[in-house]
PDB file of N, CA and C in Angstrom:
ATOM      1  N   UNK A   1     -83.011-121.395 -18.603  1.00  0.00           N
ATOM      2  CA  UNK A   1     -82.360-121.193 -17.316  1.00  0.00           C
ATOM      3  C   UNK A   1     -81.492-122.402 -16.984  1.00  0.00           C
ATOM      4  N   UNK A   2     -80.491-122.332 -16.308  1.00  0.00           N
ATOM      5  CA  UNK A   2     -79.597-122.972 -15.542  1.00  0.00           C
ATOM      6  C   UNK A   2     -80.450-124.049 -14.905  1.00  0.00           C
ATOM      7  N   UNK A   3     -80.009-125.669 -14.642  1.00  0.00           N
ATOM      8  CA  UNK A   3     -80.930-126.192 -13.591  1.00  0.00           C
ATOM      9  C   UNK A   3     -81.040-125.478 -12.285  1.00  0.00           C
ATOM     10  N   UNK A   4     -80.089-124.737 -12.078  1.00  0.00           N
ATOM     11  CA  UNK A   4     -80.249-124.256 -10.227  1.00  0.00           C
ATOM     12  C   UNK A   4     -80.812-123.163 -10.326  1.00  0.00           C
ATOM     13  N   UNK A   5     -81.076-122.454 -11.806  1.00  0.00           N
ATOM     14  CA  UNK A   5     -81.939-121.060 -11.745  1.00  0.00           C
ATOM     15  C   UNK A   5     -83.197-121.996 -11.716  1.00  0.00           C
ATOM     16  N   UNK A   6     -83.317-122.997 -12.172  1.00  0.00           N
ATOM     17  CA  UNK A   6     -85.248-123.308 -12.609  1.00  0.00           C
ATOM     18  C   UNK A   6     -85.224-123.546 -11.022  1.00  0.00           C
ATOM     19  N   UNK A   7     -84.560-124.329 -10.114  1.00  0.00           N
ATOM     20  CA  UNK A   7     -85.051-124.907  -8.972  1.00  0.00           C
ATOM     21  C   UNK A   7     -85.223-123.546  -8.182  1.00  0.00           C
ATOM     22  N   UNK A   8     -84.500-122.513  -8.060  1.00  0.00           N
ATOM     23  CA  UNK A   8     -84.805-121.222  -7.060  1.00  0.00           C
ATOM     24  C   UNK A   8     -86.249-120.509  -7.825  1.00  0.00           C
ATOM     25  N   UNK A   9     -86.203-120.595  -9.299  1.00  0.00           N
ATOM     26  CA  UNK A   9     -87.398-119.816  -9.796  1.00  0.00           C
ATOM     27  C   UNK A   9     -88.252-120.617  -9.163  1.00  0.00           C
ATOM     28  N   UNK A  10     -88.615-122.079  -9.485  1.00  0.00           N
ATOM     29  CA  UNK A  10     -90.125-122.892  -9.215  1.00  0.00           C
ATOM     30  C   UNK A  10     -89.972-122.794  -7.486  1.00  0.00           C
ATOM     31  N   UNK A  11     -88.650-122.672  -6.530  1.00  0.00           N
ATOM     32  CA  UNK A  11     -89.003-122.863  -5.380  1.00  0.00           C
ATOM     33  C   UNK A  11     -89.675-121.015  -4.529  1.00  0.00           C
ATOM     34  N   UNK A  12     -88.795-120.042  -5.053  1.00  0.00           N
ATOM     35  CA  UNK A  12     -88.839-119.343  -4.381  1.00  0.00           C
ATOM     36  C   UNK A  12     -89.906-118.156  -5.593  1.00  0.00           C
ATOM     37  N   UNK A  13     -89.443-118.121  -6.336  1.00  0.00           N
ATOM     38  CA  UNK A  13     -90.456-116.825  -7.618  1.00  0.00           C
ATOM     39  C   UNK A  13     -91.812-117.433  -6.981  1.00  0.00           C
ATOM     40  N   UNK A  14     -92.052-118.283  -7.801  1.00  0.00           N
ATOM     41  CA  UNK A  14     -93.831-118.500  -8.129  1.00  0.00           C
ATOM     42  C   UNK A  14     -94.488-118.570  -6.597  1.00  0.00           C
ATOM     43  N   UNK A  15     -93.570-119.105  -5.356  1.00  0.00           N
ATOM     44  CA  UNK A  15     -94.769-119.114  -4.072  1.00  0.00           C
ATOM     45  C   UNK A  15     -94.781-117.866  -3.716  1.00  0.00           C
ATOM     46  N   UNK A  16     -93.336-116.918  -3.608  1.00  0.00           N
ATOM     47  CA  UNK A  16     -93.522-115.768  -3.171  1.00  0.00           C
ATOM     48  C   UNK A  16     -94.259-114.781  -3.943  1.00  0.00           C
ATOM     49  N   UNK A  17     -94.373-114.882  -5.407  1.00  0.00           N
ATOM     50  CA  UNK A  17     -95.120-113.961  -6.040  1.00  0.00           C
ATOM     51  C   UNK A  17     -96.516-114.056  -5.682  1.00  0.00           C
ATOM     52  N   UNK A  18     -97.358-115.648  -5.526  1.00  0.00           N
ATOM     53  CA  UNK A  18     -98.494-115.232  -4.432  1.00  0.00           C
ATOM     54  C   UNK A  18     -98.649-114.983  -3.568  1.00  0.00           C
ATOM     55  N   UNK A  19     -98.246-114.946  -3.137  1.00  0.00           N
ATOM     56  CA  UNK A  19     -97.961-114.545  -1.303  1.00  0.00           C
ATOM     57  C   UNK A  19     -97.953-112.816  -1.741  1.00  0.00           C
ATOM     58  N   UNK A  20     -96.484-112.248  -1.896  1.00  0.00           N
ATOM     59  CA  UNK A  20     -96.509-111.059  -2.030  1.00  0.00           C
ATOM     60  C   UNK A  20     -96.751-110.274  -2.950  1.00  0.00           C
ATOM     61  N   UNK A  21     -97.294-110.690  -4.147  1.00  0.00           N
ATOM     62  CA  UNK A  21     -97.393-110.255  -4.791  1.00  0.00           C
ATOM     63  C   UNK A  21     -96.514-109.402  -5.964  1.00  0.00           C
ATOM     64  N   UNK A  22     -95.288-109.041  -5.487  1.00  0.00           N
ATOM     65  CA  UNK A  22     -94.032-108.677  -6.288  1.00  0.00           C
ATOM     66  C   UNK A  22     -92.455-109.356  -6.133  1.00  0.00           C
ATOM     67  N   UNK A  23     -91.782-109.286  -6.656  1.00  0.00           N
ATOM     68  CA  UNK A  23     -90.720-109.647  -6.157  1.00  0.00           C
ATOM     69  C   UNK A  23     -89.355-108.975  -7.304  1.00  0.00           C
ATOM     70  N   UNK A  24     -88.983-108.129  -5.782  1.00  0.00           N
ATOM     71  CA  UNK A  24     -87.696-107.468  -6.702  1.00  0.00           C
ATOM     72  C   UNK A  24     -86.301-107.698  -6.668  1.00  0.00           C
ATOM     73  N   UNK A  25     -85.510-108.156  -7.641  1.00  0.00           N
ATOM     74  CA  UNK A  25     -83.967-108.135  -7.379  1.00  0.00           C
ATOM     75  C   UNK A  25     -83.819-109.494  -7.177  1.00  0.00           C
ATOM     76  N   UNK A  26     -84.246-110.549  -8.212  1.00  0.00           N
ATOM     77  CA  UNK A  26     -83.619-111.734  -8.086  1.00  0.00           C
ATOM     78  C   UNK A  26     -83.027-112.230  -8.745  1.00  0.00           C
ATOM     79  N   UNK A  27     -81.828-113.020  -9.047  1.00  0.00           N
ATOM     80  CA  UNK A  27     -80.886-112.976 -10.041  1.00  0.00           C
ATOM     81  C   UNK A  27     -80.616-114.495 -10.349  1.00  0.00           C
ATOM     82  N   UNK A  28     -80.355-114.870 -11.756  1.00  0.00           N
ATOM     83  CA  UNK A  28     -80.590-115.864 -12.243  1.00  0.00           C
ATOM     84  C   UNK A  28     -79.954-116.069 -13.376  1.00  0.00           C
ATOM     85  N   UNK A  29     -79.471-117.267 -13.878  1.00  0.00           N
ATOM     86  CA  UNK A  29     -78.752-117.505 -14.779  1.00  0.00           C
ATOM     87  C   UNK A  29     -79.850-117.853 -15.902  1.00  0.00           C
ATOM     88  N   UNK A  30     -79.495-117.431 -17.013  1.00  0.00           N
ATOM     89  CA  UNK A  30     -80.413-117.635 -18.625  1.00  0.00           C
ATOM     90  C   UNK A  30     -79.364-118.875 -19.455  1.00  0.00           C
ATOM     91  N   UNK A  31     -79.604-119.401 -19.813  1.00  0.00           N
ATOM     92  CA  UNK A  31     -78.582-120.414 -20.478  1.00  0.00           C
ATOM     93  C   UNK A  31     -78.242-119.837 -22.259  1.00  0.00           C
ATOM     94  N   UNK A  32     -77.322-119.963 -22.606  1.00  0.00           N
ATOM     95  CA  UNK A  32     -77.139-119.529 -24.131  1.00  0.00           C
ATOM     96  C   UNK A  32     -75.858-120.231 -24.857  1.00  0.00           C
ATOM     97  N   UNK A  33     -76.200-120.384 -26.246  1.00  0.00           N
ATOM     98  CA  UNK A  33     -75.459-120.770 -26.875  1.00  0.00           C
ATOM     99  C   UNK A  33     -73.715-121.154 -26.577  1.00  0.00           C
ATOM    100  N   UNK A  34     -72.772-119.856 -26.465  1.00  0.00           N
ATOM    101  CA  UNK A  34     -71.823-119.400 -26.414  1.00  0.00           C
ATOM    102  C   UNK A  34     -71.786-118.888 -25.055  1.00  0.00           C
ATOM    103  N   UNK A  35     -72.110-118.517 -24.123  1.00  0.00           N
ATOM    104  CA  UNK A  35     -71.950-118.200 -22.569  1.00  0.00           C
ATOM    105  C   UNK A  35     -73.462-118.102 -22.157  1.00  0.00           C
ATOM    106  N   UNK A  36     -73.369-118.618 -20.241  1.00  0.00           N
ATOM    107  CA  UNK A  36     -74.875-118.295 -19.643  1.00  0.00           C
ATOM    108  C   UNK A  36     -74.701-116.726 -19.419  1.00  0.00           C
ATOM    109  N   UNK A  37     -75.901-116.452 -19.173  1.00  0.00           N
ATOM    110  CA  UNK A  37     -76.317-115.127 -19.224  1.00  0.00           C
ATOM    111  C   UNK A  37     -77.044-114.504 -17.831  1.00  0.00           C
ATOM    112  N   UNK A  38     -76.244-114.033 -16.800  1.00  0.00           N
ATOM    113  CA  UNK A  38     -77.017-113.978 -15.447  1.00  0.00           C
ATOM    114  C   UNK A  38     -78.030-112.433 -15.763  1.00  0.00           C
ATOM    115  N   UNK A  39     -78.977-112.518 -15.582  1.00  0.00           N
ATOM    116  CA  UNK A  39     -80.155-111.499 -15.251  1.00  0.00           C
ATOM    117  C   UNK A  39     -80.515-111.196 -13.884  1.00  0.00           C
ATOM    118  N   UNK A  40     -81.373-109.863 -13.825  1.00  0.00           N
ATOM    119  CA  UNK A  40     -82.132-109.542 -12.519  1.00  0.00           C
ATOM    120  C   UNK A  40     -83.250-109.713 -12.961  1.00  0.00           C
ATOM    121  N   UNK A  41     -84.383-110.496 -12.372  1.00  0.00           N
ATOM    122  CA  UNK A  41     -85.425-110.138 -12.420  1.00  0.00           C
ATOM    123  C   UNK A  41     -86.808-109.437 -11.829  1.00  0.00           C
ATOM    124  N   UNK A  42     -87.223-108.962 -11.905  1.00  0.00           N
ATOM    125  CA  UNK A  42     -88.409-107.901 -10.779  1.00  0.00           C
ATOM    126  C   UNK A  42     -89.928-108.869 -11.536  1.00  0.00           C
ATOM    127  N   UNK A  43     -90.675-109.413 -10.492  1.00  0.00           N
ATOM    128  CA  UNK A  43     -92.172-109.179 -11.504  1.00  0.00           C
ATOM    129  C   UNK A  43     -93.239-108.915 -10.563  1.00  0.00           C
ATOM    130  N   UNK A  44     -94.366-109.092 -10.977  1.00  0.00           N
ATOM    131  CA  UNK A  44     -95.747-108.690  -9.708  1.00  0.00           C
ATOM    132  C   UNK A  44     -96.723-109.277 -10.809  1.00  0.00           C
ATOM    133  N   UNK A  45     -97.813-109.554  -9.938  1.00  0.00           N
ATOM    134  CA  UNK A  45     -98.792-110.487  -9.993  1.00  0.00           C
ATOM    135  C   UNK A  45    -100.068-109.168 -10.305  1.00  0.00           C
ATOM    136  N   UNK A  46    -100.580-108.755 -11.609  1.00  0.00           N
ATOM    137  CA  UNK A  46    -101.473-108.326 -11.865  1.00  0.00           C
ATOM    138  C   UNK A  46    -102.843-108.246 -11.240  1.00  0.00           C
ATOM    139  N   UNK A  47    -103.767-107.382 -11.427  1.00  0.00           N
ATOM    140  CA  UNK A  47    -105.236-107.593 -10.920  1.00  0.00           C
ATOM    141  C   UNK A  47    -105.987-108.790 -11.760  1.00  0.00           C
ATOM    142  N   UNK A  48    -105.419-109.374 -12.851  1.00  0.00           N
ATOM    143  CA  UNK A  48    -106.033-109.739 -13.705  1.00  0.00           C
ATOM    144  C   UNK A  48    -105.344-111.588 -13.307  1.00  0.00           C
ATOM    145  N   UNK A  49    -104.671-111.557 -12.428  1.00  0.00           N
ATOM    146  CA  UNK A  49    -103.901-113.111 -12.278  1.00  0.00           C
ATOM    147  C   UNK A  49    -102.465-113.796 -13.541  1.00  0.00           C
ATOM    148  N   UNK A  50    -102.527-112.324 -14.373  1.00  0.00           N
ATOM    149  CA  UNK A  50    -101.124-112.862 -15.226  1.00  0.00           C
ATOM    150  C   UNK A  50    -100.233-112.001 -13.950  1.00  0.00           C
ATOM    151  N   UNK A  51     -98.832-113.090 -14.170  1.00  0.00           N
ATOM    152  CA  UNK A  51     -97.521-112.344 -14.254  1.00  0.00           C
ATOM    153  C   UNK A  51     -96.836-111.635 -14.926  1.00  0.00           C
ATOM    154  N   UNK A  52     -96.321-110.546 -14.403  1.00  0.00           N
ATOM    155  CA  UNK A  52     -95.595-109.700 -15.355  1.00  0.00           C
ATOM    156  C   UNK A  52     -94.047-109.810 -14.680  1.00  0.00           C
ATOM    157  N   UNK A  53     -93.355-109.953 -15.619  1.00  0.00           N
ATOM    158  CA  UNK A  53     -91.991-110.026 -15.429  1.00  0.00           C
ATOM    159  C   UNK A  53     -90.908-109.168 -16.198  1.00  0.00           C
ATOM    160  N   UNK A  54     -90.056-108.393 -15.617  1.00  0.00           N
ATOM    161  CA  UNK A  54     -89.096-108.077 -16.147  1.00  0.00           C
ATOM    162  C   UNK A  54     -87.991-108.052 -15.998  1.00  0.00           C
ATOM    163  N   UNK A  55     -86.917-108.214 -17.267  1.00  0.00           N
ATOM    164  CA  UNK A  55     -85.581-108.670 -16.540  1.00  0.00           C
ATOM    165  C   UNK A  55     -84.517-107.519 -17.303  1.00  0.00           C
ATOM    166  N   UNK A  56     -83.627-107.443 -16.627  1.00  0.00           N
ATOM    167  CA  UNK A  56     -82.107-106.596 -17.487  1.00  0.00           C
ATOM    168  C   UNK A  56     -81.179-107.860 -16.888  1.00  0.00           C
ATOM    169  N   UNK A  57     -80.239-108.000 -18.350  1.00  0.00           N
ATOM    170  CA  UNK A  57     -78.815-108.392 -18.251  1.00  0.00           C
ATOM    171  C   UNK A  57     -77.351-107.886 -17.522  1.00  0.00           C
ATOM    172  N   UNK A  58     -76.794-108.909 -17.106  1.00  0.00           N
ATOM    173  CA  UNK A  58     -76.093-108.230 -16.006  1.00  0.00           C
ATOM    174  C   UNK A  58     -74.952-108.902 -16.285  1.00  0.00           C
ATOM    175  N   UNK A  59     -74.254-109.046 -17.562  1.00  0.00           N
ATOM    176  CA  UNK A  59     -72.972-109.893 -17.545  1.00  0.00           C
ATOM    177  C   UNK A  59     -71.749-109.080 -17.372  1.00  0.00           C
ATOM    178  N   UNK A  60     -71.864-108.257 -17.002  1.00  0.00           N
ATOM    179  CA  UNK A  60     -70.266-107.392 -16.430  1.00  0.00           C
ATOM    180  C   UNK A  60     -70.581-107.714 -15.181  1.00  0.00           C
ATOM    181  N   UNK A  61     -71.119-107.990 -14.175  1.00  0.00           N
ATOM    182  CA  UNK A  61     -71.358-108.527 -13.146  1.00  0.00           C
ATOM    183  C   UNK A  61     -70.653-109.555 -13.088  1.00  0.00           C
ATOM    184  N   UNK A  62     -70.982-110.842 -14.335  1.00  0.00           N
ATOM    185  CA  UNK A  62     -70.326-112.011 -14.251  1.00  0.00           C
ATOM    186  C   UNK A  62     -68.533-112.084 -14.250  1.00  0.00           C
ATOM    187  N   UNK A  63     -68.815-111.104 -15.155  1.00  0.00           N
ATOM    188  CA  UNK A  63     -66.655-111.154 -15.841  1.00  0.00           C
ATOM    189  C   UNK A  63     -66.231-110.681 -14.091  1.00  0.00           C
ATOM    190  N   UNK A  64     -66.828-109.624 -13.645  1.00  0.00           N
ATOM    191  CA  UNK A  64     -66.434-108.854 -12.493  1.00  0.00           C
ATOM    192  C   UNK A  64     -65.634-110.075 -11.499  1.00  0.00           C
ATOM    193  N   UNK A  65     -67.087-111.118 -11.156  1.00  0.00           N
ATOM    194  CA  UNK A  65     -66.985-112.313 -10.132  1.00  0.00           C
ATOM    195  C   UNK A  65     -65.709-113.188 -10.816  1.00  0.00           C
ATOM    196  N   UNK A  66     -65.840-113.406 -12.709  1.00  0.00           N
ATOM    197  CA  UNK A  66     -65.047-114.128 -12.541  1.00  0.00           C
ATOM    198  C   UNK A  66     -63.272-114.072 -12.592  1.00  0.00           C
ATOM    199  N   UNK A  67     -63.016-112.615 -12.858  1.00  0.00           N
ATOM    200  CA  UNK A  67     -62.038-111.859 -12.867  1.00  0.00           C
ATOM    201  C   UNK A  67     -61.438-111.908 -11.014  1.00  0.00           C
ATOM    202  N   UNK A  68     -62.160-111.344 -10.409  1.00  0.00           N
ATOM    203  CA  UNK A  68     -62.045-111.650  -9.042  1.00  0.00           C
ATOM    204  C   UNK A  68     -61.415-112.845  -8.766  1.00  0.00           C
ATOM    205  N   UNK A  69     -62.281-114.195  -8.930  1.00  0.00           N
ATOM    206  CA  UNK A  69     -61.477-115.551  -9.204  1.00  0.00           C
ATOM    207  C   UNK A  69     -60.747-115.962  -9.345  1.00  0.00           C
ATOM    208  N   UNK A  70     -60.450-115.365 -10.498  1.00  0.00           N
ATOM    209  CA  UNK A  70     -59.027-115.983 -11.371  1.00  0.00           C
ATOM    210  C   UNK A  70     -57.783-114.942 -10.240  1.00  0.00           C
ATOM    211  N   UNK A  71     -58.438-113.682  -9.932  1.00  0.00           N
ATOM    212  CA  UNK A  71     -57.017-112.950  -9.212  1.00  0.00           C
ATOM    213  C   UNK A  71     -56.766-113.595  -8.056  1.00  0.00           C
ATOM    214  N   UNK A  72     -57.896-114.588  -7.402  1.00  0.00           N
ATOM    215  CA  UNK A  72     -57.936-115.288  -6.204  1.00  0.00           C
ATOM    216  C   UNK A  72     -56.564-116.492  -6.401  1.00  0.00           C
ATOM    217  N   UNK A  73     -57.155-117.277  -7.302  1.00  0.00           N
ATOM    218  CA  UNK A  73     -56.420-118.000  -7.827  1.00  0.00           C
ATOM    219  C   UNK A  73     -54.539-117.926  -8.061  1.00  0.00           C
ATOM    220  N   UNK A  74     -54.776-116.710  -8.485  1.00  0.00           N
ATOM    221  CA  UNK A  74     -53.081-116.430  -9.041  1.00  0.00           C
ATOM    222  C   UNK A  74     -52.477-116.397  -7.340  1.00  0.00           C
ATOM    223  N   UNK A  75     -53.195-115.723  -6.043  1.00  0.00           N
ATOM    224  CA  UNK A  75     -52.559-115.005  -5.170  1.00  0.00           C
ATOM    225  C   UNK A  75     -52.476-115.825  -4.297  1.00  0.00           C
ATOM    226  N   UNK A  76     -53.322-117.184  -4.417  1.00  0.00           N
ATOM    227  CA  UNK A  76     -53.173-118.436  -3.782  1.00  0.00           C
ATOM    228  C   UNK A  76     -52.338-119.414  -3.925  1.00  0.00           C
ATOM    229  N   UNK A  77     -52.545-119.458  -5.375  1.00  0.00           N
ATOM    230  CA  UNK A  77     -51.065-120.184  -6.099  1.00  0.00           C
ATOM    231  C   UNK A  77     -48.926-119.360  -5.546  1.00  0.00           C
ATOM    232  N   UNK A  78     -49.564-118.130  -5.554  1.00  0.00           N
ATOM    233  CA  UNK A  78     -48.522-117.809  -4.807  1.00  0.00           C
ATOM    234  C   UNK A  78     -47.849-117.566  -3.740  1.00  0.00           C
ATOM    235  N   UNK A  79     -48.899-117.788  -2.963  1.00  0.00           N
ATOM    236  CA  UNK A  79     -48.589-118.198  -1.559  1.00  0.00           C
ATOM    237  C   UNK A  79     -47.782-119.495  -1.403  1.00  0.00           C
ATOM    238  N   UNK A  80     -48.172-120.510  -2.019  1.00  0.00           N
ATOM    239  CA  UNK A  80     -48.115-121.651  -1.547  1.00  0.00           C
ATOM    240  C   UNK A  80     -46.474-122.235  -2.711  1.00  0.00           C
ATOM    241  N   UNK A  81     -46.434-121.253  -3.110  1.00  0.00           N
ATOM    242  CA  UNK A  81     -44.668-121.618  -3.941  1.00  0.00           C
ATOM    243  C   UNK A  81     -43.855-121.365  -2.913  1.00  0.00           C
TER     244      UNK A  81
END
């Protein structure tokens, strides 16, 4: 993970998963080789005291935000010519 994914996982995942016991729809960067990798993750806290976690990949999400950006960029730059 990203340093700012570990600090939201250790601040906000692990207290709220005791507390509530599940937690759905939180999104987080995975770190990788060649590009980071943002995920959702859902998990819940078993009868047994493991966590279960599951995640899906969400990088058309990313291009989406950073496509957005870059069109930000161009329409700002042209304002200001």
């Amino acid at each position: 993970m990203t340093l700012a994914s570990r600090v939201y996982f250790q601040s906000f995942f692990l207290p709220n998963i005791n507390l509530k016991r599940n937690i759905a729809e939180m999104y987080v960067t995975l770190r990788a080789v060649k590009e980071d990798l943002p995920i959702v993750l859902n998990g819940q806290l078993l009868e047994n005291g493991e966590i279960e976690i599951y995640f899906i990949a969400v990088p058309t999400r990313e291009r989406y935000v950073r496509k957005i950006n870059e069109e930000r960029e161009v329409l700002i730059a042209q304002r200001n010519m």
